[in-house]
N, C-alpha and C. Protein backbone atom coordinates (compact mmCIF):
# COMPACT_ATOMS: atom_id res chain seq x y z
N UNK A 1 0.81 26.74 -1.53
CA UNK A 1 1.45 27.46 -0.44
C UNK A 1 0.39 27.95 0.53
N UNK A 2 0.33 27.94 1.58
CA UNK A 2 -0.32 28.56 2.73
C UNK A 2 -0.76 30.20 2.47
N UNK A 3 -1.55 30.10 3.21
CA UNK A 3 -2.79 31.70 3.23
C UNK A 3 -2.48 32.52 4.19
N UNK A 4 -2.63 31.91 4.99
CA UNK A 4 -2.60 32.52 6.77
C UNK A 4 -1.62 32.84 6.76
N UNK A 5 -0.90 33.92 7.03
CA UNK A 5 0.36 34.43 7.35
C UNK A 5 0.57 34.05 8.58
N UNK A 6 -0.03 34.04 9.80
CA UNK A 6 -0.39 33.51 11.21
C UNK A 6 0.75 32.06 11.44
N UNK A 7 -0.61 31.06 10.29
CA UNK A 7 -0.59 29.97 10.32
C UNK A 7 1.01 29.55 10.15
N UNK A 8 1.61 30.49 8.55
CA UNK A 8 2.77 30.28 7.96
C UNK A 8 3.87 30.52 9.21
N UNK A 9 3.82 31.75 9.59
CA UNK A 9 4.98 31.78 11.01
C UNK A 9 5.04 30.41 11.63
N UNK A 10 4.10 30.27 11.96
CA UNK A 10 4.07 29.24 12.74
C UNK A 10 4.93 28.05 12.57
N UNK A 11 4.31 27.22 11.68
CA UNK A 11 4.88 26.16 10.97
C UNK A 11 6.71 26.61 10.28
N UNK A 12 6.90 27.95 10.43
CA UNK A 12 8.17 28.31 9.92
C UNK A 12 9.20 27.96 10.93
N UNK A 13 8.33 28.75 12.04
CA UNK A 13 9.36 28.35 13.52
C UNK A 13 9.12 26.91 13.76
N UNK A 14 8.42 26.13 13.46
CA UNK A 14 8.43 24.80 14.16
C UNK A 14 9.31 24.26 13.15
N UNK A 15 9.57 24.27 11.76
CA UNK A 15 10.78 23.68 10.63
C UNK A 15 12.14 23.93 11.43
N UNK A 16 12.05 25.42 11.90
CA UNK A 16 13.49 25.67 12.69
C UNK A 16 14.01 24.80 13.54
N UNK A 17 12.51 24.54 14.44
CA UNK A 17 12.93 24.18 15.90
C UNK A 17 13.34 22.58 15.63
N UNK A 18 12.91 21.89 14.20
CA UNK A 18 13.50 20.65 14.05
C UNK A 18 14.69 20.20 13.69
N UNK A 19 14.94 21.69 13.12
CA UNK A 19 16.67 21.81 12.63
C UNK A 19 17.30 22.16 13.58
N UNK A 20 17.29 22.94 14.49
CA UNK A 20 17.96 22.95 15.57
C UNK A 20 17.99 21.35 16.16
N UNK A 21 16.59 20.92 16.67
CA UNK A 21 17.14 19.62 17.68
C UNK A 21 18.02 18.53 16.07
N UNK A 22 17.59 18.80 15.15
CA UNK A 22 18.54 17.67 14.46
C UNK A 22 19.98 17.87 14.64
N UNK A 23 20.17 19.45 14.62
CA UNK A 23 21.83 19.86 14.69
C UNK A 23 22.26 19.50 16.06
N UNK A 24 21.34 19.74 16.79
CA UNK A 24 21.42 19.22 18.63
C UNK A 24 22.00 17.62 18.52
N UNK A 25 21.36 17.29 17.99
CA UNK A 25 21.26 15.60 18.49
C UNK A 25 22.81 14.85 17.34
N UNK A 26 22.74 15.37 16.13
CA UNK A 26 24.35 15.23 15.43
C UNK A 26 26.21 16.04 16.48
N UNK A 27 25.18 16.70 17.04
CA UNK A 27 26.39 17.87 18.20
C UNK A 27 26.66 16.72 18.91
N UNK A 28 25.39 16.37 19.86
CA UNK A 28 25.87 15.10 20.85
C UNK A 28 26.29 14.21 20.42
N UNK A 29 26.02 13.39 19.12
CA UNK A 29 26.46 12.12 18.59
C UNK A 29 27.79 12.35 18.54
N UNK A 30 28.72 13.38 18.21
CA UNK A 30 29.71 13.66 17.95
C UNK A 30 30.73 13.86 18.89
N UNK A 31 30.41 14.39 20.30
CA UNK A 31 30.95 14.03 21.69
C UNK A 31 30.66 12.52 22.06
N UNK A 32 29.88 11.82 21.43
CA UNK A 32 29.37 10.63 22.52
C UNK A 32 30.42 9.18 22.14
N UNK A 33 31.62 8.41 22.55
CA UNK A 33 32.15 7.32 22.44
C UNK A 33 31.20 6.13 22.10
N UNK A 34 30.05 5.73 22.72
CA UNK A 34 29.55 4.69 23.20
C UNK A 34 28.50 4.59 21.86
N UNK A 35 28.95 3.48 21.08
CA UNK A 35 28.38 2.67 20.20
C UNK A 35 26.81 2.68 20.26
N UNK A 36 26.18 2.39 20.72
CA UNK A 36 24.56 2.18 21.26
C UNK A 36 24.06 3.45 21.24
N UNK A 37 24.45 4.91 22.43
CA UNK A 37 24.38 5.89 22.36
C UNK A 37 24.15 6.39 21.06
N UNK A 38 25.21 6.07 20.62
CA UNK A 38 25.67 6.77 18.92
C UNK A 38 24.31 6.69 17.80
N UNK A 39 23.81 5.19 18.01
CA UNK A 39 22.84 4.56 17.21
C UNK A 39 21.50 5.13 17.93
N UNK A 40 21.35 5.48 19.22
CA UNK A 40 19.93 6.40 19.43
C UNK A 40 19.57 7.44 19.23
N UNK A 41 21.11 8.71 19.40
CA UNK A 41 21.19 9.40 19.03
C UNK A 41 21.12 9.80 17.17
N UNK A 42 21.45 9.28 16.53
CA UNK A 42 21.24 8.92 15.00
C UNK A 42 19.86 9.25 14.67
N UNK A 43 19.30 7.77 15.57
CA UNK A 43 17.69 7.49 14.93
C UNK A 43 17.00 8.73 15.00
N UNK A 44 16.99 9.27 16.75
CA UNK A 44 16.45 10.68 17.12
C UNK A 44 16.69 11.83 15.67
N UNK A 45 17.56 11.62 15.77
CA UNK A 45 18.09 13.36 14.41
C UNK A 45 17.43 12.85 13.55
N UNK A 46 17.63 11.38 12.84
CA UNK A 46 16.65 11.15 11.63
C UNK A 46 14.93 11.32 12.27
N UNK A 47 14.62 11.16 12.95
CA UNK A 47 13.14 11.57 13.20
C UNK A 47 12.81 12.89 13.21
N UNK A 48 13.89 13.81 13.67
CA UNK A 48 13.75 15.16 13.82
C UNK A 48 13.52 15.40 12.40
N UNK A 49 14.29 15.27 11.47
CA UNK A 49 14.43 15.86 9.88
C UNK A 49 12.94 14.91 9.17
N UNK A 50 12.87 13.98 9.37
CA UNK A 50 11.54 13.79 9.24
C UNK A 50 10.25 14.51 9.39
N UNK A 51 10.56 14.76 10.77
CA UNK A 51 9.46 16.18 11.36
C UNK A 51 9.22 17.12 10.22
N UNK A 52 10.98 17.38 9.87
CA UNK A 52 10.75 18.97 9.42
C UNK A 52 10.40 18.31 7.96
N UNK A 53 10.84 17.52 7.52
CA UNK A 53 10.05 16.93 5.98
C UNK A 53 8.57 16.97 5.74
N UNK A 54 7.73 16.62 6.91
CA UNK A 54 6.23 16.76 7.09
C UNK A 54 6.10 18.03 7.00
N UNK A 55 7.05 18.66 8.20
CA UNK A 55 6.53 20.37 8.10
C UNK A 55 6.32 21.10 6.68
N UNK A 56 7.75 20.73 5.79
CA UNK A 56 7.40 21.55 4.80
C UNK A 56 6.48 21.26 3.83
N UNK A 57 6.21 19.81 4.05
CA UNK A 57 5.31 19.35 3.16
C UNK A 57 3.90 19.77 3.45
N UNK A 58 3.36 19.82 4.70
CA UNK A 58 1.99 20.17 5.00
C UNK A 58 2.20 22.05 4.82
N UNK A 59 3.44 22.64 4.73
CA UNK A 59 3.17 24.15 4.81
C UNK A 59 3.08 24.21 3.22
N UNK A 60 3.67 23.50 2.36
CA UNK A 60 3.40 23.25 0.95
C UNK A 60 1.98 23.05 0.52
N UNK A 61 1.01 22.21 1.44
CA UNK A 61 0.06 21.90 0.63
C UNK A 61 -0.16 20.77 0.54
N UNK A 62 0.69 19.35 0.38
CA UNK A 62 1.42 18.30 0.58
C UNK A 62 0.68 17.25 1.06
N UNK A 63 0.00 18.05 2.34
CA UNK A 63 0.11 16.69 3.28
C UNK A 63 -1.27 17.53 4.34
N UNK A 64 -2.13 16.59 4.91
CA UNK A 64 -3.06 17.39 5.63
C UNK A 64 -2.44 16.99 7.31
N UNK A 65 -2.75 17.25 8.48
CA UNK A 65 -2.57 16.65 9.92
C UNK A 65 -2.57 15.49 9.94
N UNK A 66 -3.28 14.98 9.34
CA UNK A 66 -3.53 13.21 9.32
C UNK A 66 -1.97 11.97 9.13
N UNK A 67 -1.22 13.02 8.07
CA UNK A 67 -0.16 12.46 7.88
C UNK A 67 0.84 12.06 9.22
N UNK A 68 0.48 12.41 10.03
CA UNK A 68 1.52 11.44 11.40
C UNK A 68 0.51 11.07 12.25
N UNK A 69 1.02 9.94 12.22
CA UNK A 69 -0.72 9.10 13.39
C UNK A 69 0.74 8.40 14.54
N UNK A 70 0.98 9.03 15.49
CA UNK A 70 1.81 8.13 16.64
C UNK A 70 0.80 7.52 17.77
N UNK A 71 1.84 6.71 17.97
CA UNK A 71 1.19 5.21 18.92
C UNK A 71 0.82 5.81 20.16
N UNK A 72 0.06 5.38 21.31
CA UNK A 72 -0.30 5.62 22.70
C UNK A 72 1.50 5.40 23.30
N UNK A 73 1.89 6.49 24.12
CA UNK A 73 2.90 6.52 24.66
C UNK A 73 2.91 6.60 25.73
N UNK A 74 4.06 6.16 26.78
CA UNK A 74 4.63 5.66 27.97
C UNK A 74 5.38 6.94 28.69
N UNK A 75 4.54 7.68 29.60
CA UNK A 75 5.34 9.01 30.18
C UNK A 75 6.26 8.31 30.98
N UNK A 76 7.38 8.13 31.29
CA UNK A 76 8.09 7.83 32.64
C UNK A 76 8.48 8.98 33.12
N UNK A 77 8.00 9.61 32.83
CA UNK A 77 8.30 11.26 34.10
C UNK A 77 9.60 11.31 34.35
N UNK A 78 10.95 10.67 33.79
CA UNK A 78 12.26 11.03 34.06
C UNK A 78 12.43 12.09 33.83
N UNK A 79 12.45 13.00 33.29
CA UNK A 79 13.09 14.03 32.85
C UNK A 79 12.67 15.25 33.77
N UNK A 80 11.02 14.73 34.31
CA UNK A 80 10.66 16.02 34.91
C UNK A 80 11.27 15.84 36.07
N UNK A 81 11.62 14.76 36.54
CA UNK A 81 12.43 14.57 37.81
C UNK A 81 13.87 14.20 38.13
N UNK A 82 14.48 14.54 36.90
CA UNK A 82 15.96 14.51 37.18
C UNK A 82 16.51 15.39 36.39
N UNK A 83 17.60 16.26 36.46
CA UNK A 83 18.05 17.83 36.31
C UNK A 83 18.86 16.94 35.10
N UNK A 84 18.92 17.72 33.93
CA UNK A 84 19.47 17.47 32.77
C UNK A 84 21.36 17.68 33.18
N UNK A 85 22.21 16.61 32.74
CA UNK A 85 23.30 16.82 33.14
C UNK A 85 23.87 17.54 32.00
N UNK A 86 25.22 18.09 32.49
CA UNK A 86 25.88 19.09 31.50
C UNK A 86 26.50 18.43 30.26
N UNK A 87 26.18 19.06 29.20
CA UNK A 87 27.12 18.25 27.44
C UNK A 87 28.28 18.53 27.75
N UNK A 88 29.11 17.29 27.70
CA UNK A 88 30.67 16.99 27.35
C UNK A 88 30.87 15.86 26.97
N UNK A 89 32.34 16.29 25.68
CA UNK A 89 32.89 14.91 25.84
C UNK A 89 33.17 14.12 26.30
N UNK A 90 32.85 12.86 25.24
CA UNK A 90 32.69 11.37 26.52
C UNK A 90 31.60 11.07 27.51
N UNK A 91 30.77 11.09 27.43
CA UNK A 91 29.14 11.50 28.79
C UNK A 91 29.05 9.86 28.74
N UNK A 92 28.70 9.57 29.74
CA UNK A 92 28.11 8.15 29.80
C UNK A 92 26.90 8.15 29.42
N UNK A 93 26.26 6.90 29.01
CA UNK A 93 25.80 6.82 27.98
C UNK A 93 23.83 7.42 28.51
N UNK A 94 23.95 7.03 29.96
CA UNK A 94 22.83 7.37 30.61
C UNK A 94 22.37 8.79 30.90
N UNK A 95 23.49 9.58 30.46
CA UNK A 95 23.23 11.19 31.05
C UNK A 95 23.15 11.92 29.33
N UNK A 96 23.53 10.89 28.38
CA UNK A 96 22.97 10.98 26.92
C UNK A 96 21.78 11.21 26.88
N UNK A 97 21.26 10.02 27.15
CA UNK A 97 20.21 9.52 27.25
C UNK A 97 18.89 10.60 27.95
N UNK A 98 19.80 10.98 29.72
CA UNK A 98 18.23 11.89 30.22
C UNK A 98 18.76 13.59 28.99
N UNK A 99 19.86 14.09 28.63
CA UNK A 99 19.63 15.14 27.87
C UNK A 99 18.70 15.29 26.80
N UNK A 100 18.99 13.98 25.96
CA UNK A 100 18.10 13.86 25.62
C UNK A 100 16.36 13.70 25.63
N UNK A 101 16.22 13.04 26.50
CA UNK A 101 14.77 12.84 26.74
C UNK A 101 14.00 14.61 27.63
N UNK A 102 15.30 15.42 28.08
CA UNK A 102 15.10 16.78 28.68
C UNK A 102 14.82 17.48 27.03
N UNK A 103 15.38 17.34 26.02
CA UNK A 103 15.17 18.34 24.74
C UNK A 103 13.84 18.09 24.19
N UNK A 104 13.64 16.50 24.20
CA UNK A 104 12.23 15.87 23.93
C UNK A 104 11.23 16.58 24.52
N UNK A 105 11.16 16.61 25.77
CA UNK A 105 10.18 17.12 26.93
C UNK A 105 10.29 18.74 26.68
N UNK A 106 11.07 19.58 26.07
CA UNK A 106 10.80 20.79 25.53
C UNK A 106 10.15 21.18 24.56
N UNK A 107 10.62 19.89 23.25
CA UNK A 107 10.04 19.72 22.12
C UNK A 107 8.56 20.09 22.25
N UNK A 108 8.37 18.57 23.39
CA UNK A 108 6.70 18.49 23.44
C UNK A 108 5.48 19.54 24.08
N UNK A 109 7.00 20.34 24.91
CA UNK A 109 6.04 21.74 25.67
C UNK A 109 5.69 22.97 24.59
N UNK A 110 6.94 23.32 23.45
CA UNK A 110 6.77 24.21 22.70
C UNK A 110 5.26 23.72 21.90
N UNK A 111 5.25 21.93 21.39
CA UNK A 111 4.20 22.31 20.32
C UNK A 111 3.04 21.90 20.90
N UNK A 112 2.66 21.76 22.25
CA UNK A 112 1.59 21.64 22.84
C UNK A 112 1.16 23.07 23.38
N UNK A 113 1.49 23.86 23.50
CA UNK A 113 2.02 25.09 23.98
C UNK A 113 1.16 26.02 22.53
N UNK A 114 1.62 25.56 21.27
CA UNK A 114 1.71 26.55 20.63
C UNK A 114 -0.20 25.87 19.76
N UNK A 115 -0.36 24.71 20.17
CA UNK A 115 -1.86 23.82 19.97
C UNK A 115 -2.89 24.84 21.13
N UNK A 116 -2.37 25.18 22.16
CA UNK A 116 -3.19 25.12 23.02
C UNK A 116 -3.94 26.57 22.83
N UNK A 117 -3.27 27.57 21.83
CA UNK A 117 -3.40 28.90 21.32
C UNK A 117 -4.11 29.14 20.20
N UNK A 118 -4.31 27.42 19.57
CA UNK A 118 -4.97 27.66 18.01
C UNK A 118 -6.14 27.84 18.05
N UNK A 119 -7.24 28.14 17.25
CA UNK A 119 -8.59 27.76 17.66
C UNK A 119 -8.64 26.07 16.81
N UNK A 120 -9.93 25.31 17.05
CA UNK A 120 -9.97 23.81 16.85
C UNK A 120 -10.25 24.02 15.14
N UNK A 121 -9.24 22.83 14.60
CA UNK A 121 -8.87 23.36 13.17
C UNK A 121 -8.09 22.20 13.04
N UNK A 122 -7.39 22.07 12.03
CA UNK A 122 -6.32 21.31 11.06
C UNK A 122 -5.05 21.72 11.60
N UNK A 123 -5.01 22.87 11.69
CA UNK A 123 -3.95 23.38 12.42
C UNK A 123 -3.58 23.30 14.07
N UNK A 124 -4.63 22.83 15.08
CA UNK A 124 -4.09 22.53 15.75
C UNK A 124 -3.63 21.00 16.15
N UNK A 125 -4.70 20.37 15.04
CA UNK A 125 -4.35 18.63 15.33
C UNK A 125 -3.51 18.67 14.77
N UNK A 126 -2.51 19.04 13.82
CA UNK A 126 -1.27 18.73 13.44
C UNK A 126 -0.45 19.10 14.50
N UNK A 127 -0.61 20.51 15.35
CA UNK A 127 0.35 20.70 16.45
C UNK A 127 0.41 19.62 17.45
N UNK A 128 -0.99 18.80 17.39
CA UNK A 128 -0.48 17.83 18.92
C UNK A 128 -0.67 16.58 18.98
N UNK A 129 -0.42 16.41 16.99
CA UNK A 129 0.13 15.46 16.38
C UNK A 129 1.66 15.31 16.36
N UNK A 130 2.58 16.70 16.52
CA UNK A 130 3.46 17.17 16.54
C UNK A 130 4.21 16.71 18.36
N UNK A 131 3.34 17.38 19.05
CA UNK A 131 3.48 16.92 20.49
C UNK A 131 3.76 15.75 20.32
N UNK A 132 2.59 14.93 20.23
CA UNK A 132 2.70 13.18 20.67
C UNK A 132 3.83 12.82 19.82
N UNK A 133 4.27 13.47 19.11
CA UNK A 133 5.48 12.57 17.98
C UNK A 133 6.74 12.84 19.00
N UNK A 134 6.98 13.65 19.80
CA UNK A 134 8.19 14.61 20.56
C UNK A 134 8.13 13.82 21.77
N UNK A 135 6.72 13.73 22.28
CA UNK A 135 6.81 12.64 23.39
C UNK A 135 6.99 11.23 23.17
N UNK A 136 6.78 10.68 21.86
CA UNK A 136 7.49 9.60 21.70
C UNK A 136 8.97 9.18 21.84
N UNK A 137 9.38 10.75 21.38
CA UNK A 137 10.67 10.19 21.16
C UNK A 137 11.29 10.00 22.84
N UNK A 138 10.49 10.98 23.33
CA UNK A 138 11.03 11.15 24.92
C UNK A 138 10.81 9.57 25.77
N UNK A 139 9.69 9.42 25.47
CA UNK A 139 9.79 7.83 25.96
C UNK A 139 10.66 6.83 25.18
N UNK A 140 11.36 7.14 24.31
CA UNK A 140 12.21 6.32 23.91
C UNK A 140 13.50 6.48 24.46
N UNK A 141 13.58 7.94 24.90
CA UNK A 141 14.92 8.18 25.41
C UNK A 141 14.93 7.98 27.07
N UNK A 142 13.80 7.82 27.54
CA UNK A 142 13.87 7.80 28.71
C UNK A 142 14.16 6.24 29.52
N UNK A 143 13.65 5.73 28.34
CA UNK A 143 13.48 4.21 28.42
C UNK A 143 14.91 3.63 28.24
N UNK A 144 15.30 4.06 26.96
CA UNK A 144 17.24 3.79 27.00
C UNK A 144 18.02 4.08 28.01
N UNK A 145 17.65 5.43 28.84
CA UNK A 145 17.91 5.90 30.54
C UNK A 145 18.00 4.71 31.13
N UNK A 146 16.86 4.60 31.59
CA UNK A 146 16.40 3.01 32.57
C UNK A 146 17.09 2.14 32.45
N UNK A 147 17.45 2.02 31.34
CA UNK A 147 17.61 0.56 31.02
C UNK A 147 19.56 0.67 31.12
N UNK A 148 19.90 1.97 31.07
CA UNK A 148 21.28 1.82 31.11
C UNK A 148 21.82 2.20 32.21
N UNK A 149 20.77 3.06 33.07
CA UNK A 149 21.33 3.16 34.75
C UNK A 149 20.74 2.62 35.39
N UNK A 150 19.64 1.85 35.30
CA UNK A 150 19.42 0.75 36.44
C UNK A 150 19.34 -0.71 35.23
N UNK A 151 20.67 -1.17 34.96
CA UNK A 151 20.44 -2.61 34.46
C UNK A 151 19.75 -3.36 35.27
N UNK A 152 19.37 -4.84 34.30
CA UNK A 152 18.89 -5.91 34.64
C UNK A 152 20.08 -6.79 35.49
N UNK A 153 20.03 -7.15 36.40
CA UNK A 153 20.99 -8.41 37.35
C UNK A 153 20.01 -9.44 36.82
N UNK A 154 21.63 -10.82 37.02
CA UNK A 154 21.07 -11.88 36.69
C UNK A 154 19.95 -12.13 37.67
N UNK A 155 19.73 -11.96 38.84
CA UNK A 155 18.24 -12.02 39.60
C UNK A 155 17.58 -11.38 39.29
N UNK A 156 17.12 -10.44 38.79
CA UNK A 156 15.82 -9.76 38.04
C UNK A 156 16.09 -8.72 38.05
């Protein structure tokens, strides 16, 4: 079990904040009709509970920072430039899509946010190990955006 009482808050609120976006992202799946939607929204919540599986495992003892290594990621700046539309039933599948990639882009401000306060340690490369995992997901959601409000025409 952890020492730092500091440290322990910490990692307590970030377990929360994964249960919240998992309960977030099962909320939307549950308004959302659209098949595809349904299946991104899914994957997202299972990554979230993942998160918090690492969390408790590295606040256990478990697991050191090292345990999440994410890929070089793709900002498409959607989110910072288009206003998150309102949750309701039935949403097309593209305004899924930027809410999502808007919760991502919070995700990634809280735990970059909360890295940028640590001193250089174990504890903060896990926080922005934590980041880059949140901005992944955001480029994944932003990318499903794209791709569902500006389709491909048979001309390019």
């Amino acid at each position: 079990m952890m020492k730092d009482p500091k440290l322990l808050l910490l990692i307590e609120t970030a377990i929360q904040k994964e249960e919240e976006a998992f309960v977030f992202y099962m909320d939307l799946f549950s308004r959302v009709a659209d098949p595809i939607a349904k299946e991104a929204l899914k994957f997202v919540a299972g990554e979230e509970k993942k998160h918090k599986e690492f969390l408790v495992k590295y606040r256990d003892g478990g697991c050191g920072s090292s345990c999440l290594s994410p890929d070089q990621v793709v900002d498409y700046k959607i989110a910072e430039h288009l206003e998150a539309p309102d949750i309701q039933k039935n949403m097309e599948s593209k305004d899924v899509y930027l809410v999502a990639a808007h919760r991502e882009l919070a995700s990634y401000k809280f735990y970059w946010s909360l890295a940028g306060v640590q001193p250089e340690g174990e504890a903060k490369q896990m926080l922005i190990r934590m980041a880059q995992e949140e901005m992944r997901h955001k480029e994944k959601m932003e990318y499903l955006y794209s791709n569902t409000a500006f389709p491909q025409t048979a001309g390019g």
